[in-house]
C-alpha atoms as a PDB file:
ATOM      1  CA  UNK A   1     -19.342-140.346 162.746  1.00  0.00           C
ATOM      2  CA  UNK A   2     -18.960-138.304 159.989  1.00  0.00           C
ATOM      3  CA  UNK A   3     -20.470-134.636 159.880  1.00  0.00           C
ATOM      4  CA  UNK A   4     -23.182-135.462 157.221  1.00  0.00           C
ATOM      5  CA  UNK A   5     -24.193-138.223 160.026  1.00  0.00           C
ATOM      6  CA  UNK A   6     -24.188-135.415 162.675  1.00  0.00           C
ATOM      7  CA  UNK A   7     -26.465-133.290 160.556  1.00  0.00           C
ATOM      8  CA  UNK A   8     -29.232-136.390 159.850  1.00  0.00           C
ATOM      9  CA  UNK A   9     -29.247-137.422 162.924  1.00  0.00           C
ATOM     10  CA  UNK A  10     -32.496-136.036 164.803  1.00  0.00           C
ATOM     11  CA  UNK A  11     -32.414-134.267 168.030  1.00  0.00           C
ATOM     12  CA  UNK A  12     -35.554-135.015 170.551  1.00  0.00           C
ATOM     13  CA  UNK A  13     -34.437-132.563 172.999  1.00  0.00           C
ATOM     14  CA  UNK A  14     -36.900-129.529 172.866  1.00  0.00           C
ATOM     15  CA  UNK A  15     -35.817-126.110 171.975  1.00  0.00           C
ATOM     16  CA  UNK A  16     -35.452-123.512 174.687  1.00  0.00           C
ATOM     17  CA  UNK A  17     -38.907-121.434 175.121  1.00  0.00           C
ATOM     18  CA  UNK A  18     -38.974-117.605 176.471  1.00  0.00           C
ATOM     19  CA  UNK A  19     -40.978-117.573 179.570  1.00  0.00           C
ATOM     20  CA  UNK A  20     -42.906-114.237 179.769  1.00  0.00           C
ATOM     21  CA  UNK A  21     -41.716-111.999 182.651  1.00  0.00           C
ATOM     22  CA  UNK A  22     -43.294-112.206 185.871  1.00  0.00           C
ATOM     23  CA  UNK A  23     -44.224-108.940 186.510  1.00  0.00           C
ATOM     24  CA  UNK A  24     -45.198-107.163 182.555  1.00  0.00           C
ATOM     25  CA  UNK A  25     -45.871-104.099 182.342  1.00  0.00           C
ATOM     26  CA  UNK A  26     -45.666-101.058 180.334  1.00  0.00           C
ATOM     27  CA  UNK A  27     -42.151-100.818 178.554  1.00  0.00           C
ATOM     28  CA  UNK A  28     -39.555 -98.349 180.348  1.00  0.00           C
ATOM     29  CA  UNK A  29     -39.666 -95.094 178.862  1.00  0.00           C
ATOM     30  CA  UNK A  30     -36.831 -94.691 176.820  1.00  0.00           C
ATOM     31  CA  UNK A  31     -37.846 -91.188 175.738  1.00  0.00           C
ATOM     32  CA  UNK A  32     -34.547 -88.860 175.667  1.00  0.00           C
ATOM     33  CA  UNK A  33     -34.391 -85.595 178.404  1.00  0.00           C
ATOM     34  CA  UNK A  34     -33.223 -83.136 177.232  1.00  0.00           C
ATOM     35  CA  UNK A  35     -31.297 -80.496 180.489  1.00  0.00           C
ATOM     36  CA  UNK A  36     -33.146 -77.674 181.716  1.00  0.00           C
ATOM     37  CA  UNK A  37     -31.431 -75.540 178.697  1.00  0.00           C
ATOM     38  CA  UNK A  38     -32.968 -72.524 176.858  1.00  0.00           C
ATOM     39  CA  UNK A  39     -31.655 -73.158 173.717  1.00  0.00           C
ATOM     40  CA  UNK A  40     -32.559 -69.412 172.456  1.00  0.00           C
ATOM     41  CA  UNK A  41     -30.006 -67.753 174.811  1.00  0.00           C
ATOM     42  CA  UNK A  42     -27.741 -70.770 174.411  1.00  0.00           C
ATOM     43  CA  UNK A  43     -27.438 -69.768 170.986  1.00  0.00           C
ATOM     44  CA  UNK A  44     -26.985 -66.232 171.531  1.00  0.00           C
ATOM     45  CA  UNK A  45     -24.178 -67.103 174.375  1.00  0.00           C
ATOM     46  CA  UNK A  46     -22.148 -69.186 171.942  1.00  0.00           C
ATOM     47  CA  UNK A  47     -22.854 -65.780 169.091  1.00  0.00           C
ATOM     48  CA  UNK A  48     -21.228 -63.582 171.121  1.00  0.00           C
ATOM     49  CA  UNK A  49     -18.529 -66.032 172.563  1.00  0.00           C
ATOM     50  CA  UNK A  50     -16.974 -66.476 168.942  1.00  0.00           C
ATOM     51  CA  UNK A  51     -17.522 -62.921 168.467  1.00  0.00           C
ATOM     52  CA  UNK A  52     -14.877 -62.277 171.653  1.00  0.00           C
ATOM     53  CA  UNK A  53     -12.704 -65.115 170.986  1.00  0.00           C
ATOM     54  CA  UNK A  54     -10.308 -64.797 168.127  1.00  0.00           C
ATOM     55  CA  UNK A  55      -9.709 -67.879 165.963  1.00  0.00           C
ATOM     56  CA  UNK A  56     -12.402 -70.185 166.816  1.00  0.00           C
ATOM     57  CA  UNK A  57     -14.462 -71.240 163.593  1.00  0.00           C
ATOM     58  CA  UNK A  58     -17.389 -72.434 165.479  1.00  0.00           C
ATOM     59  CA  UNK A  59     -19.193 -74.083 168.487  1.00  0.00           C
ATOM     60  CA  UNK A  60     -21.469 -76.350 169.182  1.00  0.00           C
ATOM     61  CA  UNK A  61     -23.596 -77.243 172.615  1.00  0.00           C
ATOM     62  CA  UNK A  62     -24.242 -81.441 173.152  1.00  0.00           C
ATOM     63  CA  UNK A  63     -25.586 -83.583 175.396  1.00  0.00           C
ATOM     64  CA  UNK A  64     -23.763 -86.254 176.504  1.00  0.00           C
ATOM     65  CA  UNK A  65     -26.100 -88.502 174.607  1.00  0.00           C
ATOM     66  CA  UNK A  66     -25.117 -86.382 171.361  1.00  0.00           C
ATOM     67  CA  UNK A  67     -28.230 -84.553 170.922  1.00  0.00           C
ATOM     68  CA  UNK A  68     -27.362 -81.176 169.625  1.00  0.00           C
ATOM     69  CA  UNK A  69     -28.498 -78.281 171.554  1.00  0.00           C
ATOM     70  CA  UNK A  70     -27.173 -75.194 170.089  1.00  0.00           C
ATOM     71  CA  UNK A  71     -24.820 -74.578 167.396  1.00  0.00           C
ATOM     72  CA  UNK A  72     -22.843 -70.972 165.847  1.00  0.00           C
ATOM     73  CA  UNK A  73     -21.116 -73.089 163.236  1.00  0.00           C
ATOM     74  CA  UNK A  74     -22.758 -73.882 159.348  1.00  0.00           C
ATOM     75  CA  UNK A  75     -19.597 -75.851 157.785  1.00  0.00           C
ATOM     76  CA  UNK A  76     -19.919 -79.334 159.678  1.00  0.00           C
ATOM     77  CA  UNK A  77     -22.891 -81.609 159.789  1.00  0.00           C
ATOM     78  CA  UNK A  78     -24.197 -80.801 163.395  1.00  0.00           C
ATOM     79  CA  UNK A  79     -25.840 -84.001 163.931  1.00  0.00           C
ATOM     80  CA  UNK A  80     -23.377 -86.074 163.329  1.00  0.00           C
ATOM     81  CA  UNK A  81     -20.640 -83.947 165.275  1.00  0.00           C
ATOM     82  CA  UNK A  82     -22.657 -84.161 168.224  1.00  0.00           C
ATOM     83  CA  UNK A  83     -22.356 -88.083 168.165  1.00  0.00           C
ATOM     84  CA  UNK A  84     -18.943 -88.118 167.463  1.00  0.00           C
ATOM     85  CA  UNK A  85     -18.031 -85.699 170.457  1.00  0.00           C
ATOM     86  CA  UNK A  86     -20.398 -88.002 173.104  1.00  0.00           C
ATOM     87  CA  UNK A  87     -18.005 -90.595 171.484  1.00  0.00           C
ATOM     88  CA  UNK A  88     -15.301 -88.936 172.107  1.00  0.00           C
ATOM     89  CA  UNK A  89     -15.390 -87.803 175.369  1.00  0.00           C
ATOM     90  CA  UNK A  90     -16.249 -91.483 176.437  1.00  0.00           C
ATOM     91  CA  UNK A  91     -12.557 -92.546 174.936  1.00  0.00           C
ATOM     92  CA  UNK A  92     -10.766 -89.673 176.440  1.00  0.00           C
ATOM     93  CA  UNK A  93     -12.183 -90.654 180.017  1.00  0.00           C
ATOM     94  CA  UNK A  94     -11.327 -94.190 179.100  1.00  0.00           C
ATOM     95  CA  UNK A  95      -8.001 -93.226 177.819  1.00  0.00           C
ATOM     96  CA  UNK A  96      -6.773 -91.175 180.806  1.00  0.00           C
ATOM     97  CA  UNK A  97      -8.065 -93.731 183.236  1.00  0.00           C
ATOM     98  CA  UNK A  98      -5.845 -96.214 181.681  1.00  0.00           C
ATOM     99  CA  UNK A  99      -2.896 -94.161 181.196  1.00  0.00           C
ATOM    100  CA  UNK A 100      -3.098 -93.318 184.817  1.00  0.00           C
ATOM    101  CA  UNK A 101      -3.078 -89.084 184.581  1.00  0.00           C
ATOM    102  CA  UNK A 102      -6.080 -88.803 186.155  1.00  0.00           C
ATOM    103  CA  UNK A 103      -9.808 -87.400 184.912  1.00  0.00           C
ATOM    104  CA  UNK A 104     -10.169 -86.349 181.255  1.00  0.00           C
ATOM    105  CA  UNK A 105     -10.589 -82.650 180.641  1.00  0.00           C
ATOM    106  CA  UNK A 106     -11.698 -82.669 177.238  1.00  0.00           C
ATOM    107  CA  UNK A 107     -10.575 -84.505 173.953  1.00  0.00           C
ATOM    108  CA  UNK A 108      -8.583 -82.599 171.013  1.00  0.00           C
ATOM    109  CA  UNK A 109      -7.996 -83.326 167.685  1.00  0.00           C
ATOM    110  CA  UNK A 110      -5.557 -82.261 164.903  1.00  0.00           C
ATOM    111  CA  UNK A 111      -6.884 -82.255 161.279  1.00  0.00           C
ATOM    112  CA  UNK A 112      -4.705 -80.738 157.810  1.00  0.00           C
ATOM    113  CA  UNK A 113      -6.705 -77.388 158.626  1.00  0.00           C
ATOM    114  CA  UNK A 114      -7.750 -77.205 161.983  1.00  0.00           C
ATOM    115  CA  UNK A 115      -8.425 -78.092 165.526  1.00  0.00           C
ATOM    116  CA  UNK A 116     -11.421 -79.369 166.888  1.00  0.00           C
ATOM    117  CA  UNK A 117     -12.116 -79.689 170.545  1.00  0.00           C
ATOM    118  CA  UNK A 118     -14.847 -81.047 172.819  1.00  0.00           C
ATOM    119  CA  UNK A 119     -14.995 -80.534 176.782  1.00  0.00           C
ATOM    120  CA  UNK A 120     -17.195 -81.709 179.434  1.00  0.00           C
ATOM    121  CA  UNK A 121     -19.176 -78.222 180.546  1.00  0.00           C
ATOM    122  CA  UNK A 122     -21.371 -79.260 183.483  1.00  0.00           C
ATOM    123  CA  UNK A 123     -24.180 -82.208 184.077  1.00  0.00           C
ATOM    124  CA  UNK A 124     -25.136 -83.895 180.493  1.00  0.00           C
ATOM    125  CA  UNK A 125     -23.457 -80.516 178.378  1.00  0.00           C
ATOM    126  CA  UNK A 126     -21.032 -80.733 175.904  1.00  0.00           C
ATOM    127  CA  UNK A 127     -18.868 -77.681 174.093  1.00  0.00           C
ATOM    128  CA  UNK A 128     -17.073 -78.734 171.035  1.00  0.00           C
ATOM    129  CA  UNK A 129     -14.748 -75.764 169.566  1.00  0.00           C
ATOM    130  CA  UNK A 130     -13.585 -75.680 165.832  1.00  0.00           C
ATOM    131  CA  UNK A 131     -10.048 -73.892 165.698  1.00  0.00           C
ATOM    132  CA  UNK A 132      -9.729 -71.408 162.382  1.00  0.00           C
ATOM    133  CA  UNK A 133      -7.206 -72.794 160.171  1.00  0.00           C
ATOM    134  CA  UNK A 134      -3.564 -72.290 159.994  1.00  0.00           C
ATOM    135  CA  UNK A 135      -4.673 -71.394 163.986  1.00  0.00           C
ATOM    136  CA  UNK A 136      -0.987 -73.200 166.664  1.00  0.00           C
ATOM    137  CA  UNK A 137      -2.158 -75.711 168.660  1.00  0.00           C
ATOM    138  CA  UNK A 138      -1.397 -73.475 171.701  1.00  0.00           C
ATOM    139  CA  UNK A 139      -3.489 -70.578 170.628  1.00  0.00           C
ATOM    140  CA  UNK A 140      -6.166 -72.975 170.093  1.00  0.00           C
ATOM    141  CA  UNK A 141      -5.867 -74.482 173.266  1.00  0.00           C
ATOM    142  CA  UNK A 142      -6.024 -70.820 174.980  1.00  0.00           C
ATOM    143  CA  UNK A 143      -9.044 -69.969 172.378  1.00  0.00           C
ATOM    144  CA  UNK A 144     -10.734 -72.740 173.766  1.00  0.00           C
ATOM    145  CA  UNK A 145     -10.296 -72.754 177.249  1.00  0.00           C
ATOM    146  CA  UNK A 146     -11.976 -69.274 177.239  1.00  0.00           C
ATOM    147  CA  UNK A 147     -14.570 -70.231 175.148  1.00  0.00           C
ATOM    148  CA  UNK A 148     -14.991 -72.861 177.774  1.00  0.00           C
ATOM    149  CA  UNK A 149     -15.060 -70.552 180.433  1.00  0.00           C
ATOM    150  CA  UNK A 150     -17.249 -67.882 179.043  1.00  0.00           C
ATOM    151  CA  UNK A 151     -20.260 -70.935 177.816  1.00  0.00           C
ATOM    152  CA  UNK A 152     -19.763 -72.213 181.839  1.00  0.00           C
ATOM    153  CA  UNK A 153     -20.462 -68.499 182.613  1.00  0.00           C
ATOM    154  CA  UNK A 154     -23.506 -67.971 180.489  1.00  0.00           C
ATOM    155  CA  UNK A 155     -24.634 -71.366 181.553  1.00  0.00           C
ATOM    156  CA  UNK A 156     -24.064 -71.171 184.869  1.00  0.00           C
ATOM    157  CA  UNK A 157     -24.855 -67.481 186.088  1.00  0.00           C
ATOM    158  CA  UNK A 158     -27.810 -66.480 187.557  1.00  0.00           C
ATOM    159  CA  UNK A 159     -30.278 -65.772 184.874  1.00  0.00           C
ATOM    160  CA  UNK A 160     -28.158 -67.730 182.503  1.00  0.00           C
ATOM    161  CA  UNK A 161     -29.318 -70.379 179.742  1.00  0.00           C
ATOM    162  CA  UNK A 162     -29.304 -72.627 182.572  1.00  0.00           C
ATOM    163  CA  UNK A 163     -32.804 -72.911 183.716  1.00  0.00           C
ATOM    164  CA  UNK A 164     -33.321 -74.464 187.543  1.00  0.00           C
ATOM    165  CA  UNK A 165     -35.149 -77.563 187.436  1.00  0.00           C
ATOM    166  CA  UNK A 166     -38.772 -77.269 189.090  1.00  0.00           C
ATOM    167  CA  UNK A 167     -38.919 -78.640 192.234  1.00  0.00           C
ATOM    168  CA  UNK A 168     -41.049 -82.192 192.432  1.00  0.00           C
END
């Protein structure tokens, strides 16, 4: 049989029909929730953390979903940064995991001019750090850990930008 007989020949076998669901109903909500963040004294946190830490460039708040929160930094496209850190925080778990040195603690990257950083900061939050250039890699490690630390501070404290959820 050649393959212009195969694609004559006629097939009486019916085609495959979608059954509807048993049980329909409305369609999940798929809506996006945002954490229990003010985003005003978010903002002002990450002002006056770049204003204490020498050579960082910039930071940005994400959710792990890589909405943007807040942001202190006009030179990258926010959006888009956001995204890429979700993304990248993903790989680094995966990354460790694999390579067997335990739990990610954040993911860093080199560029011509710069460091970049992003690191886990509590529940859904992400704090990605841009390194001033001609800034070592071990400055900007130390720049960002105490970025890190201050955001987790602000965040975290009593009276913080972290608001307690209401209870149900």
């Amino acid at each position: 049989m050649t393959s212009a007989d195969t694609h004559n020949q006629s097939f009486r076998a019916p085609l495959p029909v979608r059954q509807p669901s048993a049980n329909p109903g409305p369609p999940p909500d798929r809506t996006v929730q945002r954490p229990p963040l003010d985003s005003d004294q978010t903002l002002e946190a990450l002002r006056k953390i770049r204003e204490q830490v020498d050579q960082v460039a910039g930071l940005l708040v994400a959710t792990h979903d890589g909405l943007v929160l807040a942001k202190d930094i006009e030179t990258v496209e926010a959006d888009s940064v956001a995204a890429m850190s979700a993304a990248a925080t993903g790989l680094a778990a995966q990354f460790t995991a694999q390579a067997g040195i335990g739990e990610s603690r954040c993911a860093m990257f080199e560029g011509s001019s710069g460091y970049v950083c992003v690191f886990p900061v509590e529940g859904s939050l992400l704090l990605v750090v841009f390194g001033q250039p001609e800034i070592t890699m071990g400055l900007f490690t130390l720049a960002a850990k105490q970025a890190l630390t201050l955001l987790r501070q602000a965040v975290l404290a009593p009276g913080g930008a972290h608001r307690a959820q209401p209870a149900p």
